[in-house]
Protein backbone atom coordinates (compact mmCIF):
# COMPACT_ATOMS: atom_id res chain seq x y z
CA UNK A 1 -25.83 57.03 -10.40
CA UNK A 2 -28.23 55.25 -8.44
CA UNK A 3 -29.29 51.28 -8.80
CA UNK A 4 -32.56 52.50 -9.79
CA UNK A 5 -31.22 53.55 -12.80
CA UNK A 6 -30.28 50.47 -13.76
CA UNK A 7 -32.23 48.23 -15.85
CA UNK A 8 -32.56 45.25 -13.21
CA UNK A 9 -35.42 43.33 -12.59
CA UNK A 10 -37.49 43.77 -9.93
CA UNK A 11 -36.40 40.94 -7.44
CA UNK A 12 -32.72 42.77 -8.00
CA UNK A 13 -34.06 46.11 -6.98
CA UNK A 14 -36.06 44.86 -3.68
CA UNK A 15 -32.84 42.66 -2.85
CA UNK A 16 -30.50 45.82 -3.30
CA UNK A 17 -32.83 48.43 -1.26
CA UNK A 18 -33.11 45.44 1.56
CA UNK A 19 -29.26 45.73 1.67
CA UNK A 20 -29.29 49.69 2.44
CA UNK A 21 -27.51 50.24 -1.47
CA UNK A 22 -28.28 53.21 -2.95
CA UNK A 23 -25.96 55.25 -4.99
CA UNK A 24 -23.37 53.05 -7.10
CA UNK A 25 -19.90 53.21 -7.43
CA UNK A 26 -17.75 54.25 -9.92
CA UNK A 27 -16.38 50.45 -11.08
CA UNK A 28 -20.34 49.37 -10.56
CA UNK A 29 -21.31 52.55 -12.93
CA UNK A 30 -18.74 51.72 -15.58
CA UNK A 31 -18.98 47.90 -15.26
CA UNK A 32 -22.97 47.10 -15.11
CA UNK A 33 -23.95 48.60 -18.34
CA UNK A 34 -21.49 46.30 -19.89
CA UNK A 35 -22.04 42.88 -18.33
CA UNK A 36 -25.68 43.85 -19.11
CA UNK A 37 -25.31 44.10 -22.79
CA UNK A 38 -23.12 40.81 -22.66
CA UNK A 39 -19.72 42.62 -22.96
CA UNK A 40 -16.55 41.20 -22.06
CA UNK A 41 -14.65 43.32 -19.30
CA UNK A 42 -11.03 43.63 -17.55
CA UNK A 43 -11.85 45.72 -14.60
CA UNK A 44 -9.28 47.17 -11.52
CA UNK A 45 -10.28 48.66 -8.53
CA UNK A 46 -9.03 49.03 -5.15
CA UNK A 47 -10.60 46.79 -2.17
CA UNK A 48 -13.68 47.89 -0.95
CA UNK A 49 -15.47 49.42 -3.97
CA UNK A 50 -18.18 47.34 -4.74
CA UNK A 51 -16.35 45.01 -7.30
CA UNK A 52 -18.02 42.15 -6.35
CA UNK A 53 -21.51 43.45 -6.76
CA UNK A 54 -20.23 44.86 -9.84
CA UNK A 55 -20.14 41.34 -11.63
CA UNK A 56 -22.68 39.66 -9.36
CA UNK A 57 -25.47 41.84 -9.79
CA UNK A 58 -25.97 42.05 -14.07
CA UNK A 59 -24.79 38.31 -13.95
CA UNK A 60 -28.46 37.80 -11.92
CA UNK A 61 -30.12 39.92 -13.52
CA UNK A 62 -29.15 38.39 -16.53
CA UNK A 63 -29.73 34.51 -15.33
CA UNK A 64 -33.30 35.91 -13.98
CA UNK A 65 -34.38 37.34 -17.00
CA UNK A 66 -33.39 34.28 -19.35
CA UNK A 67 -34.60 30.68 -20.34
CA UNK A 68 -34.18 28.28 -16.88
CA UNK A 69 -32.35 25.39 -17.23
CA UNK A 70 -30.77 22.94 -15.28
CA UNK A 71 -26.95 24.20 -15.88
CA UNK A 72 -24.70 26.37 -14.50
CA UNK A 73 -24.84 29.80 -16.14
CA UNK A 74 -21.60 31.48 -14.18
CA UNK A 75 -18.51 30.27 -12.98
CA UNK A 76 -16.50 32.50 -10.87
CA UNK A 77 -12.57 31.57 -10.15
CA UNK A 78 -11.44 32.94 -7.25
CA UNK A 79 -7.46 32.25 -5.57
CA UNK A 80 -8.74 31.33 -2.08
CA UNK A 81 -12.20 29.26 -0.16
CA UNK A 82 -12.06 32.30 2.06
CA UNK A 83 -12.69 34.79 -1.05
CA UNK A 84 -15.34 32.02 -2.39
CA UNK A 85 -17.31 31.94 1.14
CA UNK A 86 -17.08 36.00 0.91
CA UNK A 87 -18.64 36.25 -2.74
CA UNK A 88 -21.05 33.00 -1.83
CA UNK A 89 -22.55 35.18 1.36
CA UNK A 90 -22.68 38.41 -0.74
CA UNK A 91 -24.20 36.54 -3.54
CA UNK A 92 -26.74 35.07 -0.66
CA UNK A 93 -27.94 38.63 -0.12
CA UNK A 94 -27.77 40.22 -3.61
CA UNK A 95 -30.27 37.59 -4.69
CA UNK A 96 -32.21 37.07 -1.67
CA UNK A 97 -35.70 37.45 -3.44
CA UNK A 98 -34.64 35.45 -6.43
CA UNK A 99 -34.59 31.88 -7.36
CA UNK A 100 -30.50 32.14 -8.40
CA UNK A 101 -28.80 29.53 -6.45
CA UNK A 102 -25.46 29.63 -6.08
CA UNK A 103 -22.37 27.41 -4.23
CA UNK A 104 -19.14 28.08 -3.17
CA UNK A 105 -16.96 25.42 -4.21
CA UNK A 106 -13.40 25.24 -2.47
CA UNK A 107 -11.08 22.16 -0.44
CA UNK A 108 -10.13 21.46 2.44
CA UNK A 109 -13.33 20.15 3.61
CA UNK A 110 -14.79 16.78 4.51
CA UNK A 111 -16.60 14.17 2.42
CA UNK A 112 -20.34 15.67 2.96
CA UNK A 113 -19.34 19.20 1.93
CA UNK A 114 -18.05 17.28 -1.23
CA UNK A 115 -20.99 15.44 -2.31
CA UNK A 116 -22.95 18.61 -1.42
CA UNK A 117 -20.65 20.31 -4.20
CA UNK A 118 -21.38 17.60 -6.46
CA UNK A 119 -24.64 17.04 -6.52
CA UNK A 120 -25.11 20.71 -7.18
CA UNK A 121 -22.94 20.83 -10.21
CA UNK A 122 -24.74 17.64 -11.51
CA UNK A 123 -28.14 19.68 -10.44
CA UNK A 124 -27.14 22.56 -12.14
CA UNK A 125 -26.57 25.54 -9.19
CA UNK A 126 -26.70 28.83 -11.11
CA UNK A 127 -23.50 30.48 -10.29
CA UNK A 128 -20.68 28.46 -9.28
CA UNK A 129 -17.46 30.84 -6.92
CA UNK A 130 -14.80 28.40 -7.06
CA UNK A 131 -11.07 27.58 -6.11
CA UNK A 132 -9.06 25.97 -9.13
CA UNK A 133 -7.95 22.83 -7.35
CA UNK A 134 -11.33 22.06 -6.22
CA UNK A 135 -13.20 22.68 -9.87
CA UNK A 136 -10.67 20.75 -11.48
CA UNK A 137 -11.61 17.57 -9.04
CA UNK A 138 -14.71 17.87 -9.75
CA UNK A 139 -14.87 18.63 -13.61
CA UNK A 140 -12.61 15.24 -14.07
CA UNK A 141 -15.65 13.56 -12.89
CA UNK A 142 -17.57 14.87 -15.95
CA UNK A 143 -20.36 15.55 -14.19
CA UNK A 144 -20.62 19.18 -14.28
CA UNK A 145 -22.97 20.64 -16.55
CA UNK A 146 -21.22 23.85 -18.14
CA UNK A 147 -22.06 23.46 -21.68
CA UNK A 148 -24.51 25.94 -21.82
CA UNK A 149 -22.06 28.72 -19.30
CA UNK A 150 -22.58 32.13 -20.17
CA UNK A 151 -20.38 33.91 -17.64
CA UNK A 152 -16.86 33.42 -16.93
CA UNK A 153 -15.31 35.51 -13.87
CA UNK A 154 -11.29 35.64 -12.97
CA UNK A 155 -11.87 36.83 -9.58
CA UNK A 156 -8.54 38.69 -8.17
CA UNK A 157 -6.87 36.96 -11.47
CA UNK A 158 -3.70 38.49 -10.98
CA UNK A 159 -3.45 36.98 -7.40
CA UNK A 160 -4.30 34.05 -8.92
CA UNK A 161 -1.60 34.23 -11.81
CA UNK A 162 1.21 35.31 -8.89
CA UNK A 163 0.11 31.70 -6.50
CA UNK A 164 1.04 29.87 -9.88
CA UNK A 165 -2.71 29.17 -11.08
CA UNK A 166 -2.09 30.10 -14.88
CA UNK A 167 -2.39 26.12 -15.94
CA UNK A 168 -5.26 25.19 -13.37
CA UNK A 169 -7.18 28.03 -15.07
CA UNK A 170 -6.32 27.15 -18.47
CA UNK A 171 -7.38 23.58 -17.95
CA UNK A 172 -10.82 24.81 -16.50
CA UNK A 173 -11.13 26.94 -19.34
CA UNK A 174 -10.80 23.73 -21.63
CA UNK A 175 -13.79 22.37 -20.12
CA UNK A 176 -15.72 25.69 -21.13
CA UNK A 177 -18.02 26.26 -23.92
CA UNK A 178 -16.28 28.49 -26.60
């Protein structure tokens, strides 16, 4: 199948031919539809297929074609910062021609890249890729808006579950709209 297929908005399909993609992949084919029509998904596939732009990609499409508002719309949990500066740079290029912003949020950093992280949850950054530890510090501030959060990802969530995440997750979860 190939992205043009797709139902994405334009901005998605100039980003996506910029980046060379063409023909999709099988998680991307069985996945998109789905997140499209709001559908909740477990998905598996090996490294290197295109699972990241599997979520990303209806998740923007999604956040373009809706009401703007000043609060996050995605949170995506991932087990490591070097996974959330991955997914932050691919997300950098998947919506290139948009107006999604997006931060990686992760420790082991100084005071500046904290505030940064703050003010953009208080701002309201579109999609939020995130390390447990680090979301939990900031959501006991209560100044993260995720009231009105749409999307929910549990990147590499069995990773997570084995490095002993299970309550960090649940307690980020709490803080979640139903």
């Amino acid at each position: 199948m190939r992205f043009t297929e797709f139902t994405f908005h334009e901005k998605i399909l100039e980003c996506i031919a910029a980046i060379g993609f063409e023909t999709a992949t099988p998680i991307q084919e069985k996945t998109i539809p789905l997140i499209l029509q709001g559908r909740d998904i477990i998905a598996s596939a090996q490294t290197g297929t295109g699972k990241t732009a599997a979520f990303l990609l209806p998740v923007i499409h999604n956040i373009i074609t809706s009401e703007k508002d000043d609060f996050i719309k995605a949170l995506v949990i991932v087990p490591t910062r070097e996974l959330a500066v991955q997914i932050d740079q691919h997300m950098q290029g998947l919506s290139y021609f948009t107006d999604v912003s997006s931060i990686a949020v992760y420790g082991g950093t100084d005071g500046i890249s904290y505030t940064q992280e703050q003010q953009a949850l208080t701002d309201g950054a579109d999609i939020v890729i995130c390390t447990p530890g680090r979301m939990i510090s900031h959501l006991n501030g209560k100044y993260s808006k995720l009231s009105r959060l749409k999307y929910l990802v549990l990147d590499e969530a069995d990773r997570m579950l084995d490095m002993g995440f299970f309550d960090d997750i649940m307690k980020i979860i709490s803080f979640l709209p139903a």
